[in-house]
C-alpha atoms as a PDB file:
ATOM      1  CA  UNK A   1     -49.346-200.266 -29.460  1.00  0.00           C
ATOM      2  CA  UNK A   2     -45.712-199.173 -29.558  1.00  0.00           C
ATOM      3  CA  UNK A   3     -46.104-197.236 -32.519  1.00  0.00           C
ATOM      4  CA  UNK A   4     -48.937-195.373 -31.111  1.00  0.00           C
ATOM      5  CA  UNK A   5     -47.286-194.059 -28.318  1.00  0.00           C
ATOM      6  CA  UNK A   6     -44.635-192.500 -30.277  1.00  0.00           C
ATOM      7  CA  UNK A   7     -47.107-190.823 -32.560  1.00  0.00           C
ATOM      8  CA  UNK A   8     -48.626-189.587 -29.223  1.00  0.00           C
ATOM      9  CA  UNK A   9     -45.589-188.050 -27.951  1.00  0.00           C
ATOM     10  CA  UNK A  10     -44.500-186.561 -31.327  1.00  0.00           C
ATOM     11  CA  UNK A  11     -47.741-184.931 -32.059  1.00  0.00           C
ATOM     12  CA  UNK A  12     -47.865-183.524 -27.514  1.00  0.00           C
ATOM     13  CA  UNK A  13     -44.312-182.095 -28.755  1.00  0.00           C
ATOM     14  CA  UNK A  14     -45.459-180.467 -31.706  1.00  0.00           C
ATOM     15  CA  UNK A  15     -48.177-178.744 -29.685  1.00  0.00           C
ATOM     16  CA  UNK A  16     -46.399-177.322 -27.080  1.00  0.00           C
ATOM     17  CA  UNK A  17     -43.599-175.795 -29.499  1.00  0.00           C
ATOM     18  CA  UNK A  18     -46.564-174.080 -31.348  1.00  0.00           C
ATOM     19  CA  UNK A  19     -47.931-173.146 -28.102  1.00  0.00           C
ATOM     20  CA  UNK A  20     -44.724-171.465 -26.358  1.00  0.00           C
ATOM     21  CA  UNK A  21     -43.924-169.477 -30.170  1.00  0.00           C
ATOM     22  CA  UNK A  22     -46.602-166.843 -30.245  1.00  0.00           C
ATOM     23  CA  UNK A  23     -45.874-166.206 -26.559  1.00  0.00           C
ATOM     24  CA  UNK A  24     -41.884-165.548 -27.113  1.00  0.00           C
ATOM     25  CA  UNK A  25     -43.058-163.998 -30.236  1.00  0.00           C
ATOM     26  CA  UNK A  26     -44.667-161.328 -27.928  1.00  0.00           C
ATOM     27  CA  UNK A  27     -42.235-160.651 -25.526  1.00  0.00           C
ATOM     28  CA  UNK A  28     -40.446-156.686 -25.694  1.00  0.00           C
ATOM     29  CA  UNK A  29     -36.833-156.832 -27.251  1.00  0.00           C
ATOM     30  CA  UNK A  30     -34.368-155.664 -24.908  1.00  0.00           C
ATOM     31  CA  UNK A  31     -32.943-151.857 -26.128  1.00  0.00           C
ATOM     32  CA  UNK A  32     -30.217-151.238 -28.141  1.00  0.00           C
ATOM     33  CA  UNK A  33     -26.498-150.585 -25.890  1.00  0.00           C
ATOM     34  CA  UNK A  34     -26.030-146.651 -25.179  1.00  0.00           C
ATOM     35  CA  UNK A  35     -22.817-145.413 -27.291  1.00  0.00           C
ATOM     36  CA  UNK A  36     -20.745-143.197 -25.937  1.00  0.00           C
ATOM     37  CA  UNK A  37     -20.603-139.746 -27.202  1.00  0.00           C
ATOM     38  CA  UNK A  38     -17.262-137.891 -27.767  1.00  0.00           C
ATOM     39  CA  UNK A  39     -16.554-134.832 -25.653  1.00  0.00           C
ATOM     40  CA  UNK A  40     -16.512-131.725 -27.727  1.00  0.00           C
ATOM     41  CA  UNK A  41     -13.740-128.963 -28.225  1.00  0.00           C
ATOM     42  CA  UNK A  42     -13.364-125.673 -29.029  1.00  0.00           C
ATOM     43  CA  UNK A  43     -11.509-124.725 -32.479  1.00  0.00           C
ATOM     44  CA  UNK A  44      -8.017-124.939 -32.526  1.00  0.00           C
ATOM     45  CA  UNK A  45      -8.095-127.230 -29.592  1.00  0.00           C
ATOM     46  CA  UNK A  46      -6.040-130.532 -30.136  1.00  0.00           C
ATOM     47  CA  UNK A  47      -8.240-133.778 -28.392  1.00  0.00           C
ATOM     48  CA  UNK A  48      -5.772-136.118 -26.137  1.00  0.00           C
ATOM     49  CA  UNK A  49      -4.548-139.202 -27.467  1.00  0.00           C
ATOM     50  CA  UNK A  50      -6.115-142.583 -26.426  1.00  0.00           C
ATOM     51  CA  UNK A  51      -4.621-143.835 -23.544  1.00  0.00           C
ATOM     52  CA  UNK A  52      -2.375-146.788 -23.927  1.00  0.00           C
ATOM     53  CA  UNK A  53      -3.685-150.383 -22.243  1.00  0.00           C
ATOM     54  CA  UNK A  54      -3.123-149.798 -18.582  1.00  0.00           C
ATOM     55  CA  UNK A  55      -2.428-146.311 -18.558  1.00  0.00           C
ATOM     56  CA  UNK A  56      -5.118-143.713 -16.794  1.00  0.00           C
ATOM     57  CA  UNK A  57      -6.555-141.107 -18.621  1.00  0.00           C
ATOM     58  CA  UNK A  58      -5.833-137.673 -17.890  1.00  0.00           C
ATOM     59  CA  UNK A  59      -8.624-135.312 -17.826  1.00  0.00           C
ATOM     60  CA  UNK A  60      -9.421-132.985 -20.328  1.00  0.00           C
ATOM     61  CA  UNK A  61      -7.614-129.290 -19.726  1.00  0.00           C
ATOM     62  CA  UNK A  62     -10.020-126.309 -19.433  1.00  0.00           C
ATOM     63  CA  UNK A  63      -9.753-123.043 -21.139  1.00  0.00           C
ATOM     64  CA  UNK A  64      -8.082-120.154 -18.966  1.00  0.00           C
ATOM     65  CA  UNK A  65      -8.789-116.999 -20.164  1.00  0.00           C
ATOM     66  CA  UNK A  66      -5.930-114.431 -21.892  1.00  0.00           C
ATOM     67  CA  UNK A  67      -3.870-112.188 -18.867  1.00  0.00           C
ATOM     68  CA  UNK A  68      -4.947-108.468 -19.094  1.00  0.00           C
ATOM     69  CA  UNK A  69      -3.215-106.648 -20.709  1.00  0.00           C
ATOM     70  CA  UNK A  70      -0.101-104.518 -19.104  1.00  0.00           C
ATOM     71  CA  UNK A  71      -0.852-100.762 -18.287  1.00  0.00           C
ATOM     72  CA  UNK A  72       0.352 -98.160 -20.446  1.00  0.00           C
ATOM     73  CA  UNK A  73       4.239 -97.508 -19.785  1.00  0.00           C
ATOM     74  CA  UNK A  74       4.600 -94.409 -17.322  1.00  0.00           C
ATOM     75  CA  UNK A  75       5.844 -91.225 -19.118  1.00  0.00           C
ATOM     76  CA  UNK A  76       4.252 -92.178 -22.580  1.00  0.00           C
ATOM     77  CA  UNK A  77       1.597 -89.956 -21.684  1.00  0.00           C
ATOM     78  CA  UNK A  78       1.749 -86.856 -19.219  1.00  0.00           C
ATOM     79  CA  UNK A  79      -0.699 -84.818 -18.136  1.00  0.00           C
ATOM     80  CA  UNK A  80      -4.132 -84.666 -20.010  1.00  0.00           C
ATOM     81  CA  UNK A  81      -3.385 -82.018 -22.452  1.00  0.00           C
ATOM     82  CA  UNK A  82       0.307 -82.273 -22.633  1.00  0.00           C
ATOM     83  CA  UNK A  83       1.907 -84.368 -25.411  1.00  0.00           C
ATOM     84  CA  UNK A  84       4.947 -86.061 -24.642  1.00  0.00           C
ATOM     85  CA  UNK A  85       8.198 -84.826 -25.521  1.00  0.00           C
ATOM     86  CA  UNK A  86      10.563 -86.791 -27.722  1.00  0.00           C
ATOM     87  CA  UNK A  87      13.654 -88.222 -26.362  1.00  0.00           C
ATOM     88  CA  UNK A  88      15.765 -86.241 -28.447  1.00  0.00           C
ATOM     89  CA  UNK A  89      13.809 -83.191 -27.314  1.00  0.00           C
ATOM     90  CA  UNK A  90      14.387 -83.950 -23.211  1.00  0.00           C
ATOM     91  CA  UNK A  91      17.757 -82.180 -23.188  1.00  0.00           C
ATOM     92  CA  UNK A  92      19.130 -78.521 -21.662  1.00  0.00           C
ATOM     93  CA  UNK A  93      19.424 -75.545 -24.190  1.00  0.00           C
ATOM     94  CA  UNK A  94      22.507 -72.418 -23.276  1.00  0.00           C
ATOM     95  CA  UNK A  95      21.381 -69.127 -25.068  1.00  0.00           C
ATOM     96  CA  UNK A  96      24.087 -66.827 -25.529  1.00  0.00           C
ATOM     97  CA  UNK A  97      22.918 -63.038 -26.113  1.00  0.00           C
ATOM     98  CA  UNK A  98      25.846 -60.520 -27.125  1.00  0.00           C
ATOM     99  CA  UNK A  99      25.143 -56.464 -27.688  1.00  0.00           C
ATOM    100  CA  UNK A 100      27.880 -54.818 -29.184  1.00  0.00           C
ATOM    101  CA  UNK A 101      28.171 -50.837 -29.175  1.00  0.00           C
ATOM    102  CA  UNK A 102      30.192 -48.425 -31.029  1.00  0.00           C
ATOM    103  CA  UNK A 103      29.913 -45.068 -30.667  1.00  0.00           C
ATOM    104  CA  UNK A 104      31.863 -42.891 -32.812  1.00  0.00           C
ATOM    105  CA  UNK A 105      35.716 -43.929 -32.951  1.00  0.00           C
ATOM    106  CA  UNK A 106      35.826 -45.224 -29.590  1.00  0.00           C
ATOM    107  CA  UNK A 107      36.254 -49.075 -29.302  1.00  0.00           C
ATOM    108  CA  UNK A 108      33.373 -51.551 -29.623  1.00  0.00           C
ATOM    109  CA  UNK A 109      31.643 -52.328 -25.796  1.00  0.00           C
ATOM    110  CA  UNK A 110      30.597 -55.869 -25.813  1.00  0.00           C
ATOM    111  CA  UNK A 111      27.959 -57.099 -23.328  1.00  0.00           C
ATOM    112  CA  UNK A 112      26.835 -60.792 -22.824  1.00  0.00           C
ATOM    113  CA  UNK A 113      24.727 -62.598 -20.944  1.00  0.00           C
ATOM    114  CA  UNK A 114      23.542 -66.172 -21.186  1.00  0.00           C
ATOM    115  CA  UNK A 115      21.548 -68.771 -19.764  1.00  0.00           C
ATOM    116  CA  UNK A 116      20.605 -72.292 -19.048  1.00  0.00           C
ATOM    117  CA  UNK A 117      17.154 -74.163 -19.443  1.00  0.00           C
ATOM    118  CA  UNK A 118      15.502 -77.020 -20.496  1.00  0.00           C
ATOM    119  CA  UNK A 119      13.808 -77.897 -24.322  1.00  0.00           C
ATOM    120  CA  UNK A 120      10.230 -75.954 -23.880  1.00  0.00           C
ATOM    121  CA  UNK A 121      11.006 -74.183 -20.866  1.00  0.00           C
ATOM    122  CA  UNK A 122      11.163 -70.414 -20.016  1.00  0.00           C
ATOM    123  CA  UNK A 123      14.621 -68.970 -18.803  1.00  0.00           C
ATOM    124  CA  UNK A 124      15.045 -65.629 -17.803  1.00  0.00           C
ATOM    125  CA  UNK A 125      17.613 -62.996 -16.456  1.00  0.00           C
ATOM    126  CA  UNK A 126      17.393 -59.454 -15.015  1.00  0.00           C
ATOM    127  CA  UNK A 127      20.403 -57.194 -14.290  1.00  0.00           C
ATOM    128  CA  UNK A 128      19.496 -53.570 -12.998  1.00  0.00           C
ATOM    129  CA  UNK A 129      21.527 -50.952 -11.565  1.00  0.00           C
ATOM    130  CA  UNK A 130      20.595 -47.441 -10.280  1.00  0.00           C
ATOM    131  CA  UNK A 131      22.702 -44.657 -11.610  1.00  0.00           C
ATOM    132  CA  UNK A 132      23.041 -40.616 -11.940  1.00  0.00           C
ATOM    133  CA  UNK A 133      20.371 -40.115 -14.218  1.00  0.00           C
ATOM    134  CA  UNK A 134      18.324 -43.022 -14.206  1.00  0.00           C
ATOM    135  CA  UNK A 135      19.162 -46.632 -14.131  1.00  0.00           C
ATOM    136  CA  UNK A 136      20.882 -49.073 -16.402  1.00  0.00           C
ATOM    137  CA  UNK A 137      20.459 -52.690 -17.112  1.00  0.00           C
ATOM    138  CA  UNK A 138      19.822 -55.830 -19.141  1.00  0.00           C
ATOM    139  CA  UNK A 139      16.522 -58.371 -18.853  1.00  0.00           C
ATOM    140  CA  UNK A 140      16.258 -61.292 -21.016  1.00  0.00           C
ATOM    141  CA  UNK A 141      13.676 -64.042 -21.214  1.00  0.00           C
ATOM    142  CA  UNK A 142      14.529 -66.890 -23.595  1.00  0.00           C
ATOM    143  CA  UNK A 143      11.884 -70.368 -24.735  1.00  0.00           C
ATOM    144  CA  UNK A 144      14.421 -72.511 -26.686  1.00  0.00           C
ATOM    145  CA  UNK A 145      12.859 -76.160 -27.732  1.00  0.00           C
ATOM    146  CA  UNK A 146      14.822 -78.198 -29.717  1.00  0.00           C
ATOM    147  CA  UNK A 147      13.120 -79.427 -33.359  1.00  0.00           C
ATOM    148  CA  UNK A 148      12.934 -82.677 -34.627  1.00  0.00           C
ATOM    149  CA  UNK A 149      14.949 -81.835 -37.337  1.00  0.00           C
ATOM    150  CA  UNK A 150      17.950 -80.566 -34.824  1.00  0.00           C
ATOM    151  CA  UNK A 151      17.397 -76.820 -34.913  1.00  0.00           C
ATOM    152  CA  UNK A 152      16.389 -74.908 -32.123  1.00  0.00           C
ATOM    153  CA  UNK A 153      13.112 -72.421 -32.239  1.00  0.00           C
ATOM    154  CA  UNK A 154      13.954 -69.361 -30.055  1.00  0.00           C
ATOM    155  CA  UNK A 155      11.275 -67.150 -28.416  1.00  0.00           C
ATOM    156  CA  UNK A 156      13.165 -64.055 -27.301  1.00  0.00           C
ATOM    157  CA  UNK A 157      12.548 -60.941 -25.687  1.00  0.00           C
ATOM    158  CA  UNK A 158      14.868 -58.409 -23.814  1.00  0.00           C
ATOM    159  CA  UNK A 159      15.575 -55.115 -22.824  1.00  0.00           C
ATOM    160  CA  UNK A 160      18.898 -53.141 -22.793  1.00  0.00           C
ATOM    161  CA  UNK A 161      19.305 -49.841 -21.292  1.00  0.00           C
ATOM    162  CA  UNK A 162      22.963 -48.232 -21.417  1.00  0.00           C
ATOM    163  CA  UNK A 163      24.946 -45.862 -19.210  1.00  0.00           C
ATOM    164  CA  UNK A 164      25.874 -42.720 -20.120  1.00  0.00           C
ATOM    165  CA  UNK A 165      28.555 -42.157 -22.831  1.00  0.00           C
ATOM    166  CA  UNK A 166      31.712 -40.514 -22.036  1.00  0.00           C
ATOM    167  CA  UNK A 167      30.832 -36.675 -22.407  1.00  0.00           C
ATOM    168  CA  UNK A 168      27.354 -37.448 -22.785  1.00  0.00           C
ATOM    169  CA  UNK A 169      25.201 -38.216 -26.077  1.00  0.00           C
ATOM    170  CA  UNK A 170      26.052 -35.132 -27.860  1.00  0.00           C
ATOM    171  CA  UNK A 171      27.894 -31.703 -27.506  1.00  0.00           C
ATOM    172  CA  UNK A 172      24.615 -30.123 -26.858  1.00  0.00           C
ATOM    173  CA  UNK A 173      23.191 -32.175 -23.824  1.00  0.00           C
ATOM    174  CA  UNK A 174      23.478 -35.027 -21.338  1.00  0.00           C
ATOM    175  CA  UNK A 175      20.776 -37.429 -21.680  1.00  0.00           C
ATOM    176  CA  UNK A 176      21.132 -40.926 -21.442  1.00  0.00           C
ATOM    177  CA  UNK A 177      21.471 -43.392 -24.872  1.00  0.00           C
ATOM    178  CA  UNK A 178      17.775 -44.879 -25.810  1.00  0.00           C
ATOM    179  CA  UNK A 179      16.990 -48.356 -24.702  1.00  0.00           C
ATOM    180  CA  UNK A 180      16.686 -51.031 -26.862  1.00  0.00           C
ATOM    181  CA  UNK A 181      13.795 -53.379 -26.613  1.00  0.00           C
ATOM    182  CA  UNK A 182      13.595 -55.988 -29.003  1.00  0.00           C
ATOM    183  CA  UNK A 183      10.805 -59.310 -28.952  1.00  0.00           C
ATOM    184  CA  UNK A 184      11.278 -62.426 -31.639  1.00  0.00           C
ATOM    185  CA  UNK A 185      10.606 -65.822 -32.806  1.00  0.00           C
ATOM    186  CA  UNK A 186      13.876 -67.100 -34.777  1.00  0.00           C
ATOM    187  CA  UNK A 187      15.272 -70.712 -35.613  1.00  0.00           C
ATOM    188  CA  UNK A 188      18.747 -71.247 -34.926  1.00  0.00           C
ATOM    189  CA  UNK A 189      21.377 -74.043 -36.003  1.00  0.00           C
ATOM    190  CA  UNK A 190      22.918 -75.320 -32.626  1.00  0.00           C
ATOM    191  CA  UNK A 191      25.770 -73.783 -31.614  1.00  0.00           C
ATOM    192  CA  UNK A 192      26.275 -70.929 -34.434  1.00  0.00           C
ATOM    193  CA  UNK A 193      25.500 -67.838 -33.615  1.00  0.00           C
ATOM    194  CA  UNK A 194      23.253 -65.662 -36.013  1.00  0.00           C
ATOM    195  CA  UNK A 195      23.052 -61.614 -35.950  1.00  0.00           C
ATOM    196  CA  UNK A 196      19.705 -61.166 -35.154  1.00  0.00           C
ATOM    197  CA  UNK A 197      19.369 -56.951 -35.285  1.00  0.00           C
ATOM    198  CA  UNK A 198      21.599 -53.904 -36.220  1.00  0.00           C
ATOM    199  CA  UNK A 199      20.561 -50.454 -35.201  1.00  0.00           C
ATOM    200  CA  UNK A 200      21.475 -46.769 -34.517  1.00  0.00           C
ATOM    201  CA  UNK A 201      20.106 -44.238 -32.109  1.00  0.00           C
ATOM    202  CA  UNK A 202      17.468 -41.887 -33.711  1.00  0.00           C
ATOM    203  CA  UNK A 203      20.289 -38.636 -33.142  1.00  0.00           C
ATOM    204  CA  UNK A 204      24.090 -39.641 -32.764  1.00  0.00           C
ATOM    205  CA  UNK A 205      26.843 -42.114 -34.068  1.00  0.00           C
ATOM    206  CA  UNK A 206      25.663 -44.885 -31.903  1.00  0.00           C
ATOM    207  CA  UNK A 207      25.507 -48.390 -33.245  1.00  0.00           C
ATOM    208  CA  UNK A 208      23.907 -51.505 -31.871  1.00  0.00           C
ATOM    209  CA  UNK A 209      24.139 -55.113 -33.295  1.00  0.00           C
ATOM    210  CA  UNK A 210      22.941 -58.144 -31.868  1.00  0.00           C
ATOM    211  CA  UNK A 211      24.009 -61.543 -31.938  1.00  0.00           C
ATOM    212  CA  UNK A 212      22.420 -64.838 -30.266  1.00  0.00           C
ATOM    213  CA  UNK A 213      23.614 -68.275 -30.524  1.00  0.00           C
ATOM    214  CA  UNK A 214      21.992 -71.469 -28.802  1.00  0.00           C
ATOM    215  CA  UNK A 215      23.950 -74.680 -27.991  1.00  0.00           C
ATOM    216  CA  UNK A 216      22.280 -77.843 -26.975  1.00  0.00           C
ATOM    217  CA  UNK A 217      24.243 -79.287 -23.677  1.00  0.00           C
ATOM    218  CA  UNK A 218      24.517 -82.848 -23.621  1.00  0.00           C
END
């Protein structure tokens, strides 16, 4: 009787194991954990160390974009159409202009007359007087602008009308000596001068030379 009972409880066991299997068997497996995905970063970007146990992380830094760029310098550019001088160019230019006369065997008359401008610029004079039988005087007008390669280019123009010579032009009459007007485009080596004409009057002994010389002031 005692060995029946155990066979009896052996064989309920059996049953309900088989019985609770296909039911576990059935039931959904719980998902896989999520893994955490790395931030990303942009090339050439260096990702932050792992923090150390009990340190805080610090957040990530974002990307700030480049400053603008700085405005073109003042004075690099001037005026639409103008080009900008060099600085070796920015300086003041003295023009020296020197008529010598001779008439006959009297002694050489020397005139000058000079003037101060700036590299580029125009500079002119005007000296007139009203005589007995017309009027005498001396204009200039002078462009100097220095090179780069140190000489000075010269645009020159001027007019010189003289006074009467003593006992006239010739035995025969009194009229006035011609005037000289004279226009040119000349380089010249800074401060030497350089004999730029050499004339006489159409009837007479009357000689004219010409010398100009331009000097940079510094």
């Amino acid at each position: 009787m005692h060995r029946l009972s155990v066979i009896l409880v052996v064989t309920a066991t059996i049953l309900t194991v088989a019985a609770v299997a296909p039911a576990a068997a059935r039931q959904t497996p719980p998902p896989p954990p999520a893994v955490a995905v790395p931030p990303s970063f942009d090339q050439g970007q260096t990702p932050p160390a792992p923090p150390t146990m009990g340190q805080t992380p610090k957040p990530l830094a974002t990307p700030t974009q480049a400053p603008p760029a700085p405005p073109a310098a003042q004075g690099q550019q001037g005026q639409q159409g103008q080009r900008p001088l060099d600085p070796a160019q920015m300086v003041n230019i003295r023009v020296e202009l020197a008529i010598t006369e001779t008439i006959g065997s009297n002694p050489p008359v020397r005139k000058t007359v000079f003037l101060i401008t700036q590299s580029g610029s125009r500079g002119s004079v005007r000296s007139t007087m009203s005589r007995p039988g017309g009027s005498i005087g001396l204009n200039v007008d002078a462009r100097p602008s220095v090179q780069k390669d140190g000489r000075v280019s010269l645009g020159l123009t001027f007019q010189y009308s003289p006074e009467l010579a003593p006992g006239g032009a010739s035995a025969d009459d009194n009229l006035r000596p011609p005037d000289l007007n004279e226009s040119m485009e000349i380089f010249l080596v800074d401060g030497k001068p350089l004999l730029i004409s050499q004339s006489a009057d159409p009837k007479g002994d009357r000689k004219v030379t010409v010398e100009v010389t331009a000097t940079v002031v510094k």
